[in-house]
PDB file of N, CA and C in Angstrom:
ATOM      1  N   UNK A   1      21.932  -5.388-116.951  1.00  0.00           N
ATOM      2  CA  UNK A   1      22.809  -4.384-116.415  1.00  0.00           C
ATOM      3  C   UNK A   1      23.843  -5.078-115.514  1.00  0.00           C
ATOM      4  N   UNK A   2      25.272  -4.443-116.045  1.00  0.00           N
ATOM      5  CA  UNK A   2      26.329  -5.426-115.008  1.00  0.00           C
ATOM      6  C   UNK A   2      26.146  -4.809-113.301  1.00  0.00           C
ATOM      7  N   UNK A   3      26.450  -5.892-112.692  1.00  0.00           N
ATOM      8  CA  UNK A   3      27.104  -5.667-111.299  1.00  0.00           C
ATOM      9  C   UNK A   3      28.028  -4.718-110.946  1.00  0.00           C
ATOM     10  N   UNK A   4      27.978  -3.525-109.935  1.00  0.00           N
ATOM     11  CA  UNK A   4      28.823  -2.295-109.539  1.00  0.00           C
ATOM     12  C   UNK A   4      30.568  -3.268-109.948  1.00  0.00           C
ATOM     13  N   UNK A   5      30.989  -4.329-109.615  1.00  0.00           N
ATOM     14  CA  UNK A   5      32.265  -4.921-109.619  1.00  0.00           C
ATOM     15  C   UNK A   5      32.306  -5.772-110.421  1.00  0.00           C
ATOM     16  N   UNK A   6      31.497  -5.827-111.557  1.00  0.00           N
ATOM     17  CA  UNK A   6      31.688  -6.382-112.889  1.00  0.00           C
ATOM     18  C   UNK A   6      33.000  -5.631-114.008  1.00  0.00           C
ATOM     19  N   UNK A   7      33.461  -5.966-114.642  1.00  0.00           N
ATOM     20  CA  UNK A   7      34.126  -5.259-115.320  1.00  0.00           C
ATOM     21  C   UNK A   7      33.138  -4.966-116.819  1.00  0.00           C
ATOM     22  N   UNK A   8      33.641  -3.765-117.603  1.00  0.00           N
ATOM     23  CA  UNK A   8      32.276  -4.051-118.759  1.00  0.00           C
ATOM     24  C   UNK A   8      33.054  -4.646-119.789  1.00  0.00           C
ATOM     25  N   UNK A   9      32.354  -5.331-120.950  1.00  0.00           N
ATOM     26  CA  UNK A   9      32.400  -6.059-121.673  1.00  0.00           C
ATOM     27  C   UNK A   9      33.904  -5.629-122.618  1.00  0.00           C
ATOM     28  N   UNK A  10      35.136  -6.353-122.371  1.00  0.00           N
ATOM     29  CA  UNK A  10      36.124  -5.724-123.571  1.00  0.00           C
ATOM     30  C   UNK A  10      36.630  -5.081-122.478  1.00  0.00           C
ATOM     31  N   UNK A  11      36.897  -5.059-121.733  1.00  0.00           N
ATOM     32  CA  UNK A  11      37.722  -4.538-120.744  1.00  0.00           C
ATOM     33  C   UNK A  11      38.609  -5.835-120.125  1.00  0.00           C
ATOM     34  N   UNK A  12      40.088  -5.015-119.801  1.00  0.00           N
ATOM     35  CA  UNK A  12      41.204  -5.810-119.062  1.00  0.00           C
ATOM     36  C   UNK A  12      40.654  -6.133-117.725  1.00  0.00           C
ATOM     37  N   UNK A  13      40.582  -7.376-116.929  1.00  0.00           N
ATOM     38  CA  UNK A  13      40.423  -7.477-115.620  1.00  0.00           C
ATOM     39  C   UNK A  13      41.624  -6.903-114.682  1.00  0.00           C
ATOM     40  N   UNK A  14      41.338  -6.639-113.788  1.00  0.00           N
ATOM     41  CA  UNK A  14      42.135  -6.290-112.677  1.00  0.00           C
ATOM     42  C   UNK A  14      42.984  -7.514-112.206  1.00  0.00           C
ATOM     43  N   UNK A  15      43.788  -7.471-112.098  1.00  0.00           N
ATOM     44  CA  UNK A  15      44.713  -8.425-111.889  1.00  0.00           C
ATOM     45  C   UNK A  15      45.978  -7.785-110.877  1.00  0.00           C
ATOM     46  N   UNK A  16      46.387  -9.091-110.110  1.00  0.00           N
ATOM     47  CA  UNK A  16      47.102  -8.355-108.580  1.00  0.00           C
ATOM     48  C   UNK A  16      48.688  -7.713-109.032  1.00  0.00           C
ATOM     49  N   UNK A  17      49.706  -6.714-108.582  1.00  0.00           N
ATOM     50  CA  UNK A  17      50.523  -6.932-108.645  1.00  0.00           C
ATOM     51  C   UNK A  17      51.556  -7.300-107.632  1.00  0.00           C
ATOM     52  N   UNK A  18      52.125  -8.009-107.655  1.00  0.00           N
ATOM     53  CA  UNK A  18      53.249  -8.269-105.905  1.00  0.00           C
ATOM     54  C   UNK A  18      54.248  -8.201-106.268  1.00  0.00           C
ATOM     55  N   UNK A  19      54.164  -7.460-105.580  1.00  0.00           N
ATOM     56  CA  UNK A  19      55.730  -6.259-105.544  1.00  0.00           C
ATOM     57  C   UNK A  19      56.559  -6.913-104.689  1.00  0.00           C
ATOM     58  N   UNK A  20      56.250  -7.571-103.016  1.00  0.00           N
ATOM     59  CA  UNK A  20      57.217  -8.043-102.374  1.00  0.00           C
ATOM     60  C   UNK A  20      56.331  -9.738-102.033  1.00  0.00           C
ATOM     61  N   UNK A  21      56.837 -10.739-102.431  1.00  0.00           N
ATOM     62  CA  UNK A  21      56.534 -12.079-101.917  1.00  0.00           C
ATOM     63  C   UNK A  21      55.660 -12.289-100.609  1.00  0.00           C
ATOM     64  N   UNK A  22      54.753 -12.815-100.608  1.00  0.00           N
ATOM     65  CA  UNK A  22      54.212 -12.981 -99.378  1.00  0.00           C
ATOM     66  C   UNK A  22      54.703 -13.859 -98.536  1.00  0.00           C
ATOM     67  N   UNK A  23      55.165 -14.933 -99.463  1.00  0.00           N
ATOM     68  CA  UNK A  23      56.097 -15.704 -98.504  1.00  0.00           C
ATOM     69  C   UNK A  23      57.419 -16.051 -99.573  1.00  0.00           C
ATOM     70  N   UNK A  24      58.602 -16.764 -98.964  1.00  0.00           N
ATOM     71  CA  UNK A  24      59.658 -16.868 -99.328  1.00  0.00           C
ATOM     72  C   UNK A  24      59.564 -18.120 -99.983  1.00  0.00           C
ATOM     73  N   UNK A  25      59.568 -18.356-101.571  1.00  0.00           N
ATOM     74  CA  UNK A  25      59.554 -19.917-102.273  1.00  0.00           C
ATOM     75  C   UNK A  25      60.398 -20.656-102.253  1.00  0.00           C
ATOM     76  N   UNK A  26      61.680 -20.145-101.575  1.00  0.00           N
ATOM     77  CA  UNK A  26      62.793 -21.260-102.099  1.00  0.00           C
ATOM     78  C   UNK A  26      62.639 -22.299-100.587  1.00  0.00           C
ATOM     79  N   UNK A  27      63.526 -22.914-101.280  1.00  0.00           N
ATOM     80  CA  UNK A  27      63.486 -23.945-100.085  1.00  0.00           C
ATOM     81  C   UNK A  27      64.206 -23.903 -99.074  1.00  0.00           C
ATOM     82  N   UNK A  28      63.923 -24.127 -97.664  1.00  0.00           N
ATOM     83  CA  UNK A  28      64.461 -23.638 -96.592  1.00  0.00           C
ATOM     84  C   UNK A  28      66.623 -24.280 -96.602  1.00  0.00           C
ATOM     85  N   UNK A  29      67.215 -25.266 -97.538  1.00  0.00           N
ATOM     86  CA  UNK A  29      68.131 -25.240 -97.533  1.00  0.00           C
ATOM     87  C   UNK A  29      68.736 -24.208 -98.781  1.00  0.00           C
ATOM     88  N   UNK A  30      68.186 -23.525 -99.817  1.00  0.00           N
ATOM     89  CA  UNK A  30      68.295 -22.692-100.784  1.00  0.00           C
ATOM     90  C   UNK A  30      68.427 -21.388 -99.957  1.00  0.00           C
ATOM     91  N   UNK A  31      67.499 -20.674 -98.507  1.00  0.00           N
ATOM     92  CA  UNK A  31      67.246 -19.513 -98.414  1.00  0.00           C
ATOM     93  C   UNK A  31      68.857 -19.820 -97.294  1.00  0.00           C
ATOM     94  N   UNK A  32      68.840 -21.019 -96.544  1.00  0.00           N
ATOM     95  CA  UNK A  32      70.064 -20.882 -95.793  1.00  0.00           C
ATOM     96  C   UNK A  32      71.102 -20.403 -96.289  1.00  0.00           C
ATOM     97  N   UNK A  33      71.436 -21.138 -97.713  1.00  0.00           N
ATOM     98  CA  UNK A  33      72.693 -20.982 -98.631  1.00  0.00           C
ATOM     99  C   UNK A  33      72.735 -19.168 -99.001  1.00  0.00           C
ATOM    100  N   UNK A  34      71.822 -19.151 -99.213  1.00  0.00           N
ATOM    101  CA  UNK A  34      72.257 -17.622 -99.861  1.00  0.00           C
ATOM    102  C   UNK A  34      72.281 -16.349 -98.406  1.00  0.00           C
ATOM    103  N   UNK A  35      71.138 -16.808 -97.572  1.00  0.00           N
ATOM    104  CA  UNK A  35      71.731 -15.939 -96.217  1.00  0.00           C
ATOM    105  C   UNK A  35      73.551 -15.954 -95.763  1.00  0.00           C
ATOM    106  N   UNK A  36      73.967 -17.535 -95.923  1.00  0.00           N
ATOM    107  CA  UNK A  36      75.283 -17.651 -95.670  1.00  0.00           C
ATOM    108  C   UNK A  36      76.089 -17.099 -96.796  1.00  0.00           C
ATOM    109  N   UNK A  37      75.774 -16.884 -97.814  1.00  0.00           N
ATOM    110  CA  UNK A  37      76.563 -16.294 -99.198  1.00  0.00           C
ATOM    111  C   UNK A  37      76.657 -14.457 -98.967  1.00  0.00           C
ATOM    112  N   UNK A  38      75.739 -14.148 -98.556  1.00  0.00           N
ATOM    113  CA  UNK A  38      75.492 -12.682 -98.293  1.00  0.00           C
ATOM    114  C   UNK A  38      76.028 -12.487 -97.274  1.00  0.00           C
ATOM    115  N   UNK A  39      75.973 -12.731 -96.152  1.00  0.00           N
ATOM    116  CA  UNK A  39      77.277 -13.008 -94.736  1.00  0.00           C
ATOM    117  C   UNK A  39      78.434 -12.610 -95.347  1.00  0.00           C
ATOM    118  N   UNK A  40      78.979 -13.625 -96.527  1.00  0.00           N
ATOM    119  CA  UNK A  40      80.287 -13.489 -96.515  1.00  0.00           C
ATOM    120  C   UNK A  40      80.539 -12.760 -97.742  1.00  0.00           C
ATOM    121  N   UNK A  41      79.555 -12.207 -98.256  1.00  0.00           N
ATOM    122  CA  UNK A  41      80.217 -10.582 -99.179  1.00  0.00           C
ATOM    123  C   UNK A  41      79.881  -9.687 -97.952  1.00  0.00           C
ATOM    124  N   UNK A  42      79.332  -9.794 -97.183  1.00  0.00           N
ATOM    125  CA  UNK A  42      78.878  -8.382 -96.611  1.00  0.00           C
ATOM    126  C   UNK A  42      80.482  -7.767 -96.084  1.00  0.00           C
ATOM    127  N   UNK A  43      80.746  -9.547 -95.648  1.00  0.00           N
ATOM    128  CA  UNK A  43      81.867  -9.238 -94.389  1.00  0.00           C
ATOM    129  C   UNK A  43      83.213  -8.194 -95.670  1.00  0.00           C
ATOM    130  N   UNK A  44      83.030  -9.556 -96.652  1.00  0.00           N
ATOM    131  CA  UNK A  44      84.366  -8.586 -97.430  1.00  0.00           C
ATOM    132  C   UNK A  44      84.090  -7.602 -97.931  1.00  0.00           C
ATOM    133  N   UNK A  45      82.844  -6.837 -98.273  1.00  0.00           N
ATOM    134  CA  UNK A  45      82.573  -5.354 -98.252  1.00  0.00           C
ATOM    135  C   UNK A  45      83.040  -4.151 -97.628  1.00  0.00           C
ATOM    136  N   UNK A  46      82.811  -4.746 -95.978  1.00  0.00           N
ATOM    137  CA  UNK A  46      82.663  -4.082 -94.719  1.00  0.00           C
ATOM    138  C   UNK A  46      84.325  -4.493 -94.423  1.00  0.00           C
ATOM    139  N   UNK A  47      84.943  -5.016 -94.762  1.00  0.00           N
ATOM    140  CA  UNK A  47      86.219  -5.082 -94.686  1.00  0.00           C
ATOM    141  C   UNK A  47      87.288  -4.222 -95.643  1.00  0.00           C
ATOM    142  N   UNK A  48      86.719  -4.500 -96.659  1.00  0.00           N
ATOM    143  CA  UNK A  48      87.494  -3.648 -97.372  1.00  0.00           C
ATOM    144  C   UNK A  48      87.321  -2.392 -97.327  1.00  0.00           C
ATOM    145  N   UNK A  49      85.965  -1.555 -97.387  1.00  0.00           N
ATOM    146  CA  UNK A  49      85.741  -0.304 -96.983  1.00  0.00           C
ATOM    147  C   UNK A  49      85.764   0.092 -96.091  1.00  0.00           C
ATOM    148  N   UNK A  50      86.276  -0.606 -94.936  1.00  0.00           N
ATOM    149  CA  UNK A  50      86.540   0.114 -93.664  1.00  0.00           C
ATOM    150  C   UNK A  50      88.059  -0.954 -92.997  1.00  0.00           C
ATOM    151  N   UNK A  51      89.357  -0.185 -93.607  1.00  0.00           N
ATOM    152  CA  UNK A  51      90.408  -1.116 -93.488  1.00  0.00           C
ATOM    153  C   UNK A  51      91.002  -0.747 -92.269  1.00  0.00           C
ATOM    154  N   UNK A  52      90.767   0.135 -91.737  1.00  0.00           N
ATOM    155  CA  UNK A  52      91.452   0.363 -90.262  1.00  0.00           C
ATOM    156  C   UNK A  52      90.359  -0.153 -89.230  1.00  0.00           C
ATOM    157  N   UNK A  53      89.086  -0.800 -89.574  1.00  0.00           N
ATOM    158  CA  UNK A  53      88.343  -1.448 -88.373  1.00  0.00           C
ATOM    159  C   UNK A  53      88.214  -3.132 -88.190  1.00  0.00           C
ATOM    160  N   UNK A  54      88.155  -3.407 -87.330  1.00  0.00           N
ATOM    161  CA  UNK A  54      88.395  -4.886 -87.165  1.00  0.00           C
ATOM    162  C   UNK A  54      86.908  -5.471 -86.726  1.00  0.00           C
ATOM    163  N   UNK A  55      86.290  -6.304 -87.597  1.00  0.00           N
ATOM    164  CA  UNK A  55      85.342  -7.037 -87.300  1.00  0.00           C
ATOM    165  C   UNK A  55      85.490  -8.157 -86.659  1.00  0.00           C
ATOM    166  N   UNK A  56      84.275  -8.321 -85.498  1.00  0.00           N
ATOM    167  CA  UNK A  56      83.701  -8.953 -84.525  1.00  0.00           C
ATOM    168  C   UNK A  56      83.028  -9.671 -85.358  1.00  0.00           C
ATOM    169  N   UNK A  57      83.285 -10.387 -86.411  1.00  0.00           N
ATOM    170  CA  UNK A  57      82.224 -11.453 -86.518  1.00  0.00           C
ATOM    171  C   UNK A  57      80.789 -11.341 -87.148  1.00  0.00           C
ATOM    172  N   UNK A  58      80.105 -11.735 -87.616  1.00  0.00           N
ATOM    173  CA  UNK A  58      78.788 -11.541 -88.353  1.00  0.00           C
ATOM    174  C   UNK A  58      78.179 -12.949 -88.157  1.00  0.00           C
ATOM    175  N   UNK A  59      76.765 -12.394 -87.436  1.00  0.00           N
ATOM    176  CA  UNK A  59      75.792 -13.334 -87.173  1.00  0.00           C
ATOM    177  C   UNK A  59      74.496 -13.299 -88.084  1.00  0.00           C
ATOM    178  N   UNK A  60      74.110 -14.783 -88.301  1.00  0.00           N
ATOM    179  CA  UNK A  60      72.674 -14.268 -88.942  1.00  0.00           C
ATOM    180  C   UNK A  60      71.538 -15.597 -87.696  1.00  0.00           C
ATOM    181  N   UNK A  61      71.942 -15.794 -87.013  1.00  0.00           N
ATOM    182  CA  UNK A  61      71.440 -16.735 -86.027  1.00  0.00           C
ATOM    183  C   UNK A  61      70.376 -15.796 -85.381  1.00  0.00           C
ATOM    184  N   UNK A  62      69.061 -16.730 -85.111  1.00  0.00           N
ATOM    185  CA  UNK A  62      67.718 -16.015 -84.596  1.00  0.00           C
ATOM    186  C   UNK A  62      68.558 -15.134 -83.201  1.00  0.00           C
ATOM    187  N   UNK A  63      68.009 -14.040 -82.911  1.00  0.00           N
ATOM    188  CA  UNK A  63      68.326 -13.378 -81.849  1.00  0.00           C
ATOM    189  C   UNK A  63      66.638 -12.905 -81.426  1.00  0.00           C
ATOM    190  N   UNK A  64      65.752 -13.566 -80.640  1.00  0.00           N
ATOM    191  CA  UNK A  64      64.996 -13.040 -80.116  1.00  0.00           C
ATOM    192  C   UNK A  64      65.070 -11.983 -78.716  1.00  0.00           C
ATOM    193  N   UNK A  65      66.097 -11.863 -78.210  1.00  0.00           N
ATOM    194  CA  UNK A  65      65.947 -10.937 -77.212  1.00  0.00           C
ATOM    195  C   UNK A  65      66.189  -9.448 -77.824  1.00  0.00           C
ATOM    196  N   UNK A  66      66.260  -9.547 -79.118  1.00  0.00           N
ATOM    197  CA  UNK A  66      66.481  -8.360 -80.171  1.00  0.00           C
ATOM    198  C   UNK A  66      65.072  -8.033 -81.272  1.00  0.00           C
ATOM    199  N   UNK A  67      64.498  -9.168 -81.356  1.00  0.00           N
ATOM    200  CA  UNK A  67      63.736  -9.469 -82.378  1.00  0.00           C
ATOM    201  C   UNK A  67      64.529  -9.273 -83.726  1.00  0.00           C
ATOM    202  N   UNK A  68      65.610  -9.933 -83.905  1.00  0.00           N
ATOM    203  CA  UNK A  68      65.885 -10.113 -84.795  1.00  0.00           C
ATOM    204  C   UNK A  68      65.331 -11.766 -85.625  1.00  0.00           C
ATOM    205  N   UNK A  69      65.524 -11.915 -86.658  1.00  0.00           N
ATOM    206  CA  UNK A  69      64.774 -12.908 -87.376  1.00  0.00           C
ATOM    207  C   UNK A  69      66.171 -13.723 -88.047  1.00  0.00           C
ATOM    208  N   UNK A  70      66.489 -14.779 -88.592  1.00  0.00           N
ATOM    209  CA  UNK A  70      68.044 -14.935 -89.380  1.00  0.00           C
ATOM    210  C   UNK A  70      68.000 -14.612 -90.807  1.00  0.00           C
ATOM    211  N   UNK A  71      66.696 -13.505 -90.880  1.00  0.00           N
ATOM    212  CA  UNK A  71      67.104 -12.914 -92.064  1.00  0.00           C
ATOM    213  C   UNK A  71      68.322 -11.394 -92.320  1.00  0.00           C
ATOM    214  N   UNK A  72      68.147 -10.994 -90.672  1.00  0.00           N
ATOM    215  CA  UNK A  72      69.285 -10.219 -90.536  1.00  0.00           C
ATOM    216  C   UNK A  72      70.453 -10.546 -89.851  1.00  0.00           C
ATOM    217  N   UNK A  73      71.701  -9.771 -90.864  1.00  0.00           N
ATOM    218  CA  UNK A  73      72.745 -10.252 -89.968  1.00  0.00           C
ATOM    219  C   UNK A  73      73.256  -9.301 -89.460  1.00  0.00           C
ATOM    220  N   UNK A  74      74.051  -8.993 -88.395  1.00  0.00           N
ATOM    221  CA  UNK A  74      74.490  -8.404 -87.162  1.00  0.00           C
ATOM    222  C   UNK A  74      76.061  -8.676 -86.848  1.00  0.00           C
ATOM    223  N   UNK A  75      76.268  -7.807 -86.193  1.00  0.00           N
ATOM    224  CA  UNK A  75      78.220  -8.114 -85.676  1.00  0.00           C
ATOM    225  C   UNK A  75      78.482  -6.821 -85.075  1.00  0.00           C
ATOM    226  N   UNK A  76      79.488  -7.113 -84.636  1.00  0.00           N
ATOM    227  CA  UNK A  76      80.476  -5.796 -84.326  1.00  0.00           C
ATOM    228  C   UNK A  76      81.783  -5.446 -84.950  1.00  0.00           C
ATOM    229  N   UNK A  77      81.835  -4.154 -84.532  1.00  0.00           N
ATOM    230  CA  UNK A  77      82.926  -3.686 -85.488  1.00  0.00           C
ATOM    231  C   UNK A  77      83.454  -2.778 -84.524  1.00  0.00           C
ATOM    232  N   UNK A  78      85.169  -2.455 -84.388  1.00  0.00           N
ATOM    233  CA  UNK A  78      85.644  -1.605 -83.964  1.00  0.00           C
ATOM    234  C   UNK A  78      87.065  -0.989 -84.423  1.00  0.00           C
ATOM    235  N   UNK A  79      87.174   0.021 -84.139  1.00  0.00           N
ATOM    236  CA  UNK A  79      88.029   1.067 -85.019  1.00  0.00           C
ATOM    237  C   UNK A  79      89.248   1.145 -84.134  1.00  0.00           C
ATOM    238  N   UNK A  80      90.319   1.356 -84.003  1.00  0.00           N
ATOM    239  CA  UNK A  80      91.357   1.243 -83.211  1.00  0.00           C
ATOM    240  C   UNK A  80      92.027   2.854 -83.260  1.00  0.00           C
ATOM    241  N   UNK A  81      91.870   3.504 -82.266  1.00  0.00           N
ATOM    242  CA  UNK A  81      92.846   4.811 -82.967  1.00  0.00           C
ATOM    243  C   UNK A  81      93.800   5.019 -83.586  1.00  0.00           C
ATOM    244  N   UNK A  82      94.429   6.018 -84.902  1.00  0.00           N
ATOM    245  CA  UNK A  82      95.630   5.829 -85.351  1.00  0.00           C
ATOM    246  C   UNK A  82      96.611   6.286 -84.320  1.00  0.00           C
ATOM    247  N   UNK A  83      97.789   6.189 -84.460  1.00  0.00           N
ATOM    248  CA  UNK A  83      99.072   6.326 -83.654  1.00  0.00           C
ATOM    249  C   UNK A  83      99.517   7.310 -83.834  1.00  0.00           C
ATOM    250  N   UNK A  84      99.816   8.585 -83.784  1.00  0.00           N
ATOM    251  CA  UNK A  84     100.184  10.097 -83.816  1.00  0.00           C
ATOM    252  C   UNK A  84     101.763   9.765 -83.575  1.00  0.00           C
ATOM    253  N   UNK A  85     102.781  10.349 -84.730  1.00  0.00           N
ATOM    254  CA  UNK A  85     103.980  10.024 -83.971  1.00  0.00           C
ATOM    255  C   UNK A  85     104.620  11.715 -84.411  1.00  0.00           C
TER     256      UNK A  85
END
């Protein structure tokens, strides 16, 4: 008689699925490159869809007094009022 966590005979085993990486495989100059590649679509995203605001810049540098990690990036942005004439 099998074991309660045996599978029975002719049956598929259970097998894991991972959905999100447990850890990150590429190599720490591969994950830099593409953090810095994503920076700079974000910026021309956020630029083009927002053409009357002027960006402050985009960081992906550790910010622990935020708990941020340099997997996120961060900046400011500000809007200038239009001119009523």
């Amino acid at each position: 008689m099998p074991a309660p966590d045996d599978t029975p005979h002719g049956a598929a085993k259970p097998q894991a699925l991972e959905l999100v990486p447990t850890s990150d495989r590429r190599t720490p100059t591969a994950r830099d490159a593409s953090r810095r590649n994503y920076q700079k679509l974000l910026e021309r995203v956020l630029t083009r869809r927002f053409v009357d605001a002027k960006m402050d810049g985009l960081r992906s540098a550790m910010d622990l007094e935020h708990s941020f990690g340099p997997a996120y990036v961060r900046g400011g942005c500000c809007v200038e009022p239009r001119q009523t004439r």
